[in-house]
PDB file of N, CA and C in Angstrom:
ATOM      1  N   UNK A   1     -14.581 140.740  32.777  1.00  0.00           N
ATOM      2  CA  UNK A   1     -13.983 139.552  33.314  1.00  0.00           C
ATOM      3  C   UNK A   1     -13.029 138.975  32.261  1.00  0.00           C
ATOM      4  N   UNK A   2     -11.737 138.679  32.611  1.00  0.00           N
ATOM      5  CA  UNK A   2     -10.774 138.014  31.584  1.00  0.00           C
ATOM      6  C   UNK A   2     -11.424 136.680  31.534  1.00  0.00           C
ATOM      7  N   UNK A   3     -10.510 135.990  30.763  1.00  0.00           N
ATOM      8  CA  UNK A   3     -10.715 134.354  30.256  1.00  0.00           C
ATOM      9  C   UNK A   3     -10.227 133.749  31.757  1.00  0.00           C
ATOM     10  N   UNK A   4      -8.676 134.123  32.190  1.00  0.00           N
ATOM     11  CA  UNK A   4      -8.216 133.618  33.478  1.00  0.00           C
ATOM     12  C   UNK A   4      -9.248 134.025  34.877  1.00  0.00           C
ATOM     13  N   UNK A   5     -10.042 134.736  34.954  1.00  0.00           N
ATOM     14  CA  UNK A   5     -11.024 135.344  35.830  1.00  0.00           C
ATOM     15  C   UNK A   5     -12.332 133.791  35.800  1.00  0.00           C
ATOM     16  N   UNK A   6     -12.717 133.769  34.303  1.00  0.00           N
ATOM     17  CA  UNK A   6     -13.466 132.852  34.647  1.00  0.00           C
ATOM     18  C   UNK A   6     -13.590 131.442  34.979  1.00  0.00           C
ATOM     19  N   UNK A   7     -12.174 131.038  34.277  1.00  0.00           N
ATOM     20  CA  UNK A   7     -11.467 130.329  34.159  1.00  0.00           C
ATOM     21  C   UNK A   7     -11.591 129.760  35.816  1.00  0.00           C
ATOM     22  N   UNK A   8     -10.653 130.553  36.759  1.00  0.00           N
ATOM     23  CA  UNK A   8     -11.227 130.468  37.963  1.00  0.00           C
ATOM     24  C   UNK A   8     -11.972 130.569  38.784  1.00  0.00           C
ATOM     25  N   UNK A   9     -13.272 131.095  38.522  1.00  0.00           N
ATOM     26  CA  UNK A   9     -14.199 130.904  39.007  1.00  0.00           C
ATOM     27  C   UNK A   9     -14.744 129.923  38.585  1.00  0.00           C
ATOM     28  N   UNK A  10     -15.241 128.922  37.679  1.00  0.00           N
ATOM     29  CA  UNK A  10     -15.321 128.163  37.382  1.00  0.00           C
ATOM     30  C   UNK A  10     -14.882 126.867  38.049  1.00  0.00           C
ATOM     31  N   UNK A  11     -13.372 126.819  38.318  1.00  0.00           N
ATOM     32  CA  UNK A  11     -13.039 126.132  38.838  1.00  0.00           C
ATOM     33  C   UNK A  11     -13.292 125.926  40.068  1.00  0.00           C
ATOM     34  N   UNK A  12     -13.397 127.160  40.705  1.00  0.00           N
ATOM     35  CA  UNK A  12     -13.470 127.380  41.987  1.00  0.00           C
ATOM     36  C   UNK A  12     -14.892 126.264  42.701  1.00  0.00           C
ATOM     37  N   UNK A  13     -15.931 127.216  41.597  1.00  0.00           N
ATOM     38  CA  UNK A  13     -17.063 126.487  42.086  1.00  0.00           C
ATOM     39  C   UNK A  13     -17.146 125.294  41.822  1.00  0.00           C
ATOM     40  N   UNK A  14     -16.585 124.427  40.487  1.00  0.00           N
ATOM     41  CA  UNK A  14     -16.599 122.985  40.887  1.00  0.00           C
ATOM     42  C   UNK A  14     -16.038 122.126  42.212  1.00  0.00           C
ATOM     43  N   UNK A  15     -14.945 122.844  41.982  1.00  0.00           N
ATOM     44  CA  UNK A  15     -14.186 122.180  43.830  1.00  0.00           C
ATOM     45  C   UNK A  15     -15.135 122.261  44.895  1.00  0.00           C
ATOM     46  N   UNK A  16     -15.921 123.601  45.125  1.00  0.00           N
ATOM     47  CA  UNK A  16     -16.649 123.430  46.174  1.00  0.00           C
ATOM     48  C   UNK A  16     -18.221 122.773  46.154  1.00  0.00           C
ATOM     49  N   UNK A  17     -18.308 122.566  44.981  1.00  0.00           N
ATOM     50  CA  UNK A  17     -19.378 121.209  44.896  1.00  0.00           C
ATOM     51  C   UNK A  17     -20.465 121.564  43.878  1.00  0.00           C
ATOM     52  N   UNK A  18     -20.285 122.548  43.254  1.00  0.00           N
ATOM     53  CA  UNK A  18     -21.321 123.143  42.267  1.00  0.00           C
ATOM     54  C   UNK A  18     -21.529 121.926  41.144  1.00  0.00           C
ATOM     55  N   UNK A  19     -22.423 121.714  40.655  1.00  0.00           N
ATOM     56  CA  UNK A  19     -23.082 120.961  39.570  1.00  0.00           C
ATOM     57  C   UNK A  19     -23.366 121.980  38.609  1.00  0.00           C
ATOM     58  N   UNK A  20     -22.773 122.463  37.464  1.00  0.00           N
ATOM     59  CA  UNK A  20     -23.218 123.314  36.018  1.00  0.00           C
ATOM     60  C   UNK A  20     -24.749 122.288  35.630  1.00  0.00           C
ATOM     61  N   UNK A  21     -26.050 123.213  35.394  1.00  0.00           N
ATOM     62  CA  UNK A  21     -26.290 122.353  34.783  1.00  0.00           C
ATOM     63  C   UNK A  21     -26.765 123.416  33.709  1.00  0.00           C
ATOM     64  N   UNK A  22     -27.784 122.455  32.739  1.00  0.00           N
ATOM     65  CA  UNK A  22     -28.396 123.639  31.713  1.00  0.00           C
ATOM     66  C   UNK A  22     -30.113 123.923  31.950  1.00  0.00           C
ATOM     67  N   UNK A  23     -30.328 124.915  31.107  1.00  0.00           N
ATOM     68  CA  UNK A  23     -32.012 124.930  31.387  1.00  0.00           C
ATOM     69  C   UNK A  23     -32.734 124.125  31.040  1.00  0.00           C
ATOM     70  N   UNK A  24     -32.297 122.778  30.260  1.00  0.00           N
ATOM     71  CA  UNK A  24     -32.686 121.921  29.902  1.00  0.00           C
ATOM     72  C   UNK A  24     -33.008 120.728  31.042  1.00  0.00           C
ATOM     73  N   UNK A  25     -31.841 120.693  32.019  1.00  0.00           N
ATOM     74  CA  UNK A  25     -31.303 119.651  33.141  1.00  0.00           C
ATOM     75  C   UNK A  25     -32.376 120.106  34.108  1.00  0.00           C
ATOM     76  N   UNK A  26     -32.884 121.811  34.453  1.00  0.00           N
ATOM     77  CA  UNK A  26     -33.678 122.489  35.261  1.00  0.00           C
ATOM     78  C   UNK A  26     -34.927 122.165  34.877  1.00  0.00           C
ATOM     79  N   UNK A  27     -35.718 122.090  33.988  1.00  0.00           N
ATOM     80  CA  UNK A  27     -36.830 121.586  33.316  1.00  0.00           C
ATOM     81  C   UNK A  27     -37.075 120.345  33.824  1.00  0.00           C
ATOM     82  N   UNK A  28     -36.381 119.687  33.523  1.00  0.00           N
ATOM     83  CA  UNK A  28     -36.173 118.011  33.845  1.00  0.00           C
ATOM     84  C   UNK A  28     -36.350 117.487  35.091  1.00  0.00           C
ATOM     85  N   UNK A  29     -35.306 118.405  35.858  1.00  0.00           N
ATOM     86  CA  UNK A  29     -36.129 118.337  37.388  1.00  0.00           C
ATOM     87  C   UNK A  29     -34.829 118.251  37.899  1.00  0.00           C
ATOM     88  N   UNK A  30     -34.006 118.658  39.452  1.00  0.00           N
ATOM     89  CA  UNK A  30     -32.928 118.574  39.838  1.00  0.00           C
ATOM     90  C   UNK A  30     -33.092 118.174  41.645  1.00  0.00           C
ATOM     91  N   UNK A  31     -31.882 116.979  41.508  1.00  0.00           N
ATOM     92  CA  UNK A  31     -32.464 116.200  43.053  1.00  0.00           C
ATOM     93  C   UNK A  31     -32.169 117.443  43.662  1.00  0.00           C
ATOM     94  N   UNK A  32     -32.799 117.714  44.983  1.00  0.00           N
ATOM     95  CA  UNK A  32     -32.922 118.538  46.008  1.00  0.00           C
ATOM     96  C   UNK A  32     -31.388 118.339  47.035  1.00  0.00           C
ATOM     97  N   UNK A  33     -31.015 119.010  47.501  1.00  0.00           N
ATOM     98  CA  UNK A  33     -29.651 119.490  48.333  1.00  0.00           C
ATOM     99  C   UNK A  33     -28.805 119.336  48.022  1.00  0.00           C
ATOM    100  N   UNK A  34     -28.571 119.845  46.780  1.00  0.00           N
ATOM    101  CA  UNK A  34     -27.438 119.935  46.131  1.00  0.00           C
ATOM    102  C   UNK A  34     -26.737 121.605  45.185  1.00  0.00           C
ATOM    103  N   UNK A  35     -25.986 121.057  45.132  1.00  0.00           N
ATOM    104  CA  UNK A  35     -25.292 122.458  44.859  1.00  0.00           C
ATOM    105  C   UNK A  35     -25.458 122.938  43.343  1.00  0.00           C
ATOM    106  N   UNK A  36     -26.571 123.544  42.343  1.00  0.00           N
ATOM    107  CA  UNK A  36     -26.362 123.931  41.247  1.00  0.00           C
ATOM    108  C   UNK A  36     -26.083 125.329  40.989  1.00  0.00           C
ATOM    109  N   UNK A  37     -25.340 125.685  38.853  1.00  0.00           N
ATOM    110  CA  UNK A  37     -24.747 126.581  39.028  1.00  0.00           C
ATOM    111  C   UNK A  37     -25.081 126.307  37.404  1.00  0.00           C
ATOM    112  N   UNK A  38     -26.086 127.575  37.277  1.00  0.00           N
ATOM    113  CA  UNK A  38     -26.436 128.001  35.502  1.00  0.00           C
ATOM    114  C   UNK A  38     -25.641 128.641  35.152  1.00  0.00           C
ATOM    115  N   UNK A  39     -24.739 128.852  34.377  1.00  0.00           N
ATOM    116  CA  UNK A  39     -23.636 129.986  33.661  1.00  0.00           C
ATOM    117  C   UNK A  39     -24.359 130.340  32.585  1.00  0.00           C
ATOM    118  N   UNK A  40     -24.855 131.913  32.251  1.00  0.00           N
ATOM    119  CA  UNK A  40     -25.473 132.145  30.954  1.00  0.00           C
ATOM    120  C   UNK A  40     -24.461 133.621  30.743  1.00  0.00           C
ATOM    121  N   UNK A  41     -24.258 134.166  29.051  1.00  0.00           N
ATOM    122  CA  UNK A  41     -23.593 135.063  28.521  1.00  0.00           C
ATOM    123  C   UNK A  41     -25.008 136.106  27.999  1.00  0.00           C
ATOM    124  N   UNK A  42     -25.480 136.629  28.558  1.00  0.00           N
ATOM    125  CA  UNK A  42     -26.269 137.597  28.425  1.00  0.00           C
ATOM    126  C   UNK A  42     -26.198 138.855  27.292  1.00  0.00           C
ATOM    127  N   UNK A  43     -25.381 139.141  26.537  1.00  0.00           N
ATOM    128  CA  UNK A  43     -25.679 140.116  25.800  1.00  0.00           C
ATOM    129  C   UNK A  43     -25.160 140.148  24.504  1.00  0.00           C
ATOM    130  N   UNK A  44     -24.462 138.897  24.075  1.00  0.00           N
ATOM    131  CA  UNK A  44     -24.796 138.634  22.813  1.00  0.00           C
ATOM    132  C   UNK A  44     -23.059 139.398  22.059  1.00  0.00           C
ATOM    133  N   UNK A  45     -22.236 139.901  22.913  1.00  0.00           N
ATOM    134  CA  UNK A  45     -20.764 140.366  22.655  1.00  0.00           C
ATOM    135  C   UNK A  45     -20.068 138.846  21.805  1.00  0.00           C
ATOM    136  N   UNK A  46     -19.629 139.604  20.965  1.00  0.00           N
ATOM    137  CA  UNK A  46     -18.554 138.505  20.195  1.00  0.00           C
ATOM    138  C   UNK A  46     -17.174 138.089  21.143  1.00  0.00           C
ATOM    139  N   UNK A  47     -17.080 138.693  22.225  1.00  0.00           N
ATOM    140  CA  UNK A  47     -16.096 138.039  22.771  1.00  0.00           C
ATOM    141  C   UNK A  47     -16.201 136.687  24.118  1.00  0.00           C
ATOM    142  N   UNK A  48     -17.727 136.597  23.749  1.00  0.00           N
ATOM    143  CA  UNK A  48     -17.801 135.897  24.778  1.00  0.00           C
ATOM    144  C   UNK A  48     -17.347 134.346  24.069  1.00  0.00           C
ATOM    145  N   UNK A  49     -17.792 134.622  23.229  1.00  0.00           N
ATOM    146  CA  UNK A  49     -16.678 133.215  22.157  1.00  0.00           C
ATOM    147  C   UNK A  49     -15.303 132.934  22.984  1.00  0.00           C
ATOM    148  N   UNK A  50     -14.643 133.542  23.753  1.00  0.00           N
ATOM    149  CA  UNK A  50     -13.476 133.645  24.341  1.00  0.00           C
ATOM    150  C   UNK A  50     -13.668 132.484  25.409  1.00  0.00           C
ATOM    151  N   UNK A  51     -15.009 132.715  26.171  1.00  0.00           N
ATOM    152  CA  UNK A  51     -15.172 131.684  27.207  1.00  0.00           C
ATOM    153  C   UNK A  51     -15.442 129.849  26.894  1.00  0.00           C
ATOM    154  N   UNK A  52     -15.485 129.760  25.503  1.00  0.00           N
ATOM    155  CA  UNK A  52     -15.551 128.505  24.620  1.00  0.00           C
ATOM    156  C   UNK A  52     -14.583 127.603  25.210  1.00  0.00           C
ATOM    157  N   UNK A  53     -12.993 127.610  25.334  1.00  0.00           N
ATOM    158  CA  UNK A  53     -12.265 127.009  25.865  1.00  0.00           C
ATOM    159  C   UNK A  53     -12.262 126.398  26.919  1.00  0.00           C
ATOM    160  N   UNK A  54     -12.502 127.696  28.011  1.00  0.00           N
ATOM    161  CA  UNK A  54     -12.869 127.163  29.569  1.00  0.00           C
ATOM    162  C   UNK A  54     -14.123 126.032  29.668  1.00  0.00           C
ATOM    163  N   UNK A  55     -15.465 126.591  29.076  1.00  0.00           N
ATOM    164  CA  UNK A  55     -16.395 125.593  29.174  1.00  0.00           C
ATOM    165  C   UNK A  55     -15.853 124.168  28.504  1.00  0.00           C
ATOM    166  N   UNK A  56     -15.171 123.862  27.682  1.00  0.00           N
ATOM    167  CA  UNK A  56     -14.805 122.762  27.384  1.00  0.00           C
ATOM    168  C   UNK A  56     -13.486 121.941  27.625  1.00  0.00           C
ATOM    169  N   UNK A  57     -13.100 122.600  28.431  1.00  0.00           N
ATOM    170  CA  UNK A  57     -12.077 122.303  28.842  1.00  0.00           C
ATOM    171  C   UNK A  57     -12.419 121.731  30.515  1.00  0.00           C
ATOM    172  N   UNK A  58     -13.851 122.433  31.355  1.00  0.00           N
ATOM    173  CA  UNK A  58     -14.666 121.795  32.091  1.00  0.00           C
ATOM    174  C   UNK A  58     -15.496 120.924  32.039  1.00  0.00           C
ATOM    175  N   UNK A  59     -16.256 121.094  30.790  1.00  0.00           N
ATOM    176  CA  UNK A  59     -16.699 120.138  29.743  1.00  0.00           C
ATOM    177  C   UNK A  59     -18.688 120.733  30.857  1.00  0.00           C
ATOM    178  N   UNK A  60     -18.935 121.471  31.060  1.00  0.00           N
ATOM    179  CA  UNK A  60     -19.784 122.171  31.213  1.00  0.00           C
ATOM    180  C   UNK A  60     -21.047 122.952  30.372  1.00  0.00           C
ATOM    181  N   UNK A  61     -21.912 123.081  30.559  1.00  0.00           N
ATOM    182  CA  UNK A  61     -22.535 123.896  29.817  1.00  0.00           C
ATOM    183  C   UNK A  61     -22.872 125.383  29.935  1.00  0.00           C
ATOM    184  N   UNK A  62     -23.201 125.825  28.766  1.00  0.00           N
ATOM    185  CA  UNK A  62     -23.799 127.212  29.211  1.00  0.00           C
ATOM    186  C   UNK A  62     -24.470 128.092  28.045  1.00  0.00           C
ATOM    187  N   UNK A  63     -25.782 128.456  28.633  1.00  0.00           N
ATOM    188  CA  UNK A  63     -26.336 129.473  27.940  1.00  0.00           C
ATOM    189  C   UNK A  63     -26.056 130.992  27.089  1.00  0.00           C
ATOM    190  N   UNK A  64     -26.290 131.156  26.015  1.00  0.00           N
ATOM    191  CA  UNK A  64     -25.423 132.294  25.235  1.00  0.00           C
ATOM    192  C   UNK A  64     -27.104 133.074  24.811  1.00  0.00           C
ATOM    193  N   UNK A  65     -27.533 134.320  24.909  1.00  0.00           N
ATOM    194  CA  UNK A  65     -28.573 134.846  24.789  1.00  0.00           C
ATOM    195  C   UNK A  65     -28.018 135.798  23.905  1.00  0.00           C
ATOM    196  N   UNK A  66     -28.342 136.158  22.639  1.00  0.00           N
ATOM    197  CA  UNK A  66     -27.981 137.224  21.901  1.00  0.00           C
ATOM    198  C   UNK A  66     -28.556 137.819  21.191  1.00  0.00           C
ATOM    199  N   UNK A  67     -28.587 138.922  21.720  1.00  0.00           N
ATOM    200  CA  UNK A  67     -30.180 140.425  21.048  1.00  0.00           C
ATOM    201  C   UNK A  67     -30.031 140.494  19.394  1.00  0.00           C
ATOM    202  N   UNK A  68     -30.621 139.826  18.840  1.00  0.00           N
ATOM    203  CA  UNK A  68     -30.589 139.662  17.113  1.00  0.00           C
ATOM    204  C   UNK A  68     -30.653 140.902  16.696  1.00  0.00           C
ATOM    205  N   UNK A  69     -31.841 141.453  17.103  1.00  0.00           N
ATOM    206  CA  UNK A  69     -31.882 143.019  16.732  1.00  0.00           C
ATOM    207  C   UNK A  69     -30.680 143.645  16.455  1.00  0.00           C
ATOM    208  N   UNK A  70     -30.401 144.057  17.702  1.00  0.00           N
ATOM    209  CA  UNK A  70     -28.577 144.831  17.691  1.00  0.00           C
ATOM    210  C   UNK A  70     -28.001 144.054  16.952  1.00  0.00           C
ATOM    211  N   UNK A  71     -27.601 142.991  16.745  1.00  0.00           N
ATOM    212  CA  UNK A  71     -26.897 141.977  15.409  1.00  0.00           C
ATOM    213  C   UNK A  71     -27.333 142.480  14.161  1.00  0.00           C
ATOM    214  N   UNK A  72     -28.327 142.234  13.767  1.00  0.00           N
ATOM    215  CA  UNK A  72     -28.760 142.374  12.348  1.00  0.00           C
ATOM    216  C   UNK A  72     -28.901 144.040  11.932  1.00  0.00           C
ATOM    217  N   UNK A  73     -29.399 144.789  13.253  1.00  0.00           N
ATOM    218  CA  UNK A  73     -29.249 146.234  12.295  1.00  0.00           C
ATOM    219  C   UNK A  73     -27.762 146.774  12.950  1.00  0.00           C
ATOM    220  N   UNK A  74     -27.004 146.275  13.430  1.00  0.00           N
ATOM    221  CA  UNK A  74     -25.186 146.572  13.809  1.00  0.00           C
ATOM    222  C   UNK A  74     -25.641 147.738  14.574  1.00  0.00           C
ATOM    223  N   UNK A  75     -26.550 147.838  15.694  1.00  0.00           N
ATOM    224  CA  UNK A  75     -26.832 148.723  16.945  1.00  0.00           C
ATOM    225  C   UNK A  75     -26.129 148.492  18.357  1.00  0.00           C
ATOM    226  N   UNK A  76     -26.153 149.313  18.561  1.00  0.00           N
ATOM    227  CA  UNK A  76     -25.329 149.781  19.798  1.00  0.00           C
ATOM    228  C   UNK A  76     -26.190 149.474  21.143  1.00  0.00           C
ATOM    229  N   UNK A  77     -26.050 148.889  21.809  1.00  0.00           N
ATOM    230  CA  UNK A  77     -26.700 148.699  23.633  1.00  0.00           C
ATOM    231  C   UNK A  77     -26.264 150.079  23.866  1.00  0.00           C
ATOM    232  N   UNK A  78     -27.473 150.447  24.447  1.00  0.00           N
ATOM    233  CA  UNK A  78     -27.466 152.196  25.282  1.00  0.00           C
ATOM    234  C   UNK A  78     -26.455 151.918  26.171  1.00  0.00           C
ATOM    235  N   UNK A  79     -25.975 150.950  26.963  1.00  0.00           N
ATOM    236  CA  UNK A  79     -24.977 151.553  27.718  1.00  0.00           C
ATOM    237  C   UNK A  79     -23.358 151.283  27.273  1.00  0.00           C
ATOM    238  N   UNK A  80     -23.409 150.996  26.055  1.00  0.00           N
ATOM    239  CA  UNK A  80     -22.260 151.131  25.111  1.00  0.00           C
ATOM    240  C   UNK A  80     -22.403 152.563  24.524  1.00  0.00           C
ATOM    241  N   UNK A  81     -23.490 152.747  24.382  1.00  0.00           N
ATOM    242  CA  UNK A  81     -23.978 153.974  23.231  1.00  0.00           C
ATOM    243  C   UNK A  81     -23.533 155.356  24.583  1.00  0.00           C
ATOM    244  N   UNK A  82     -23.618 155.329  25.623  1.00  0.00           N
ATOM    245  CA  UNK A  82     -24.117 155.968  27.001  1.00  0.00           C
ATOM    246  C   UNK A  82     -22.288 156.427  27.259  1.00  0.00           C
ATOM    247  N   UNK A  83     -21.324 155.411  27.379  1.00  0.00           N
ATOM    248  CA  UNK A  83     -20.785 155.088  27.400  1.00  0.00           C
ATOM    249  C   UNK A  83     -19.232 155.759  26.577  1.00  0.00           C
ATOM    250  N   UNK A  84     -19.784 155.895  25.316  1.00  0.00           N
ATOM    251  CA  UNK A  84     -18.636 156.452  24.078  1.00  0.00           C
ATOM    252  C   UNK A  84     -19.031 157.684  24.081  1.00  0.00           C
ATOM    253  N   UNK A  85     -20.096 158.083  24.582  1.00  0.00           N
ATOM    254  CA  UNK A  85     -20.693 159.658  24.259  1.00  0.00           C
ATOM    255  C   UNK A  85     -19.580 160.841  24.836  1.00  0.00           C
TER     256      UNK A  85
END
């Protein structure tokens, strides 16, 4: 997904009534019939730093999950590894 990809989707879903919230806001408790929308970056890529702008520029939140492991010993996700073979 480019920056302009999320960029618009993002947008998209605010117009049509989405509420970003965080797992924090979900914990807490969220009024009923309404429209929510968790954005999380799942795998811990240095380019997801890219999506920094958009979220603040929505002023939104979002979850960033990043496999320390593969960080600290500089390992490869099998389907990167799967992938270059």
């Amino acid at each position: 997904m480019t920056v302009a990809d999320f960029r618009g989707f993002v947008e998209e879903m605010l117009e049509n009534g989405y509420t970003v919230v965080s797992p924090a806001q979900i914990d807490a408790g969220l009024s009923p019939g309404r429209r929510y929308l968790t954005i999380t970056f799942d795998d811990g890529y240095f380019n997801n730093m890219l999506a920094l702008d958009v979220l603040d520029q929505f002023r939104v939140p979002a979850t960033f999950f990043v496999s320390t492991d593969h960080v600290q010993q500089n390992k490869a996700f099998w389907w990167d590894a799967f992938s270059a073979s």
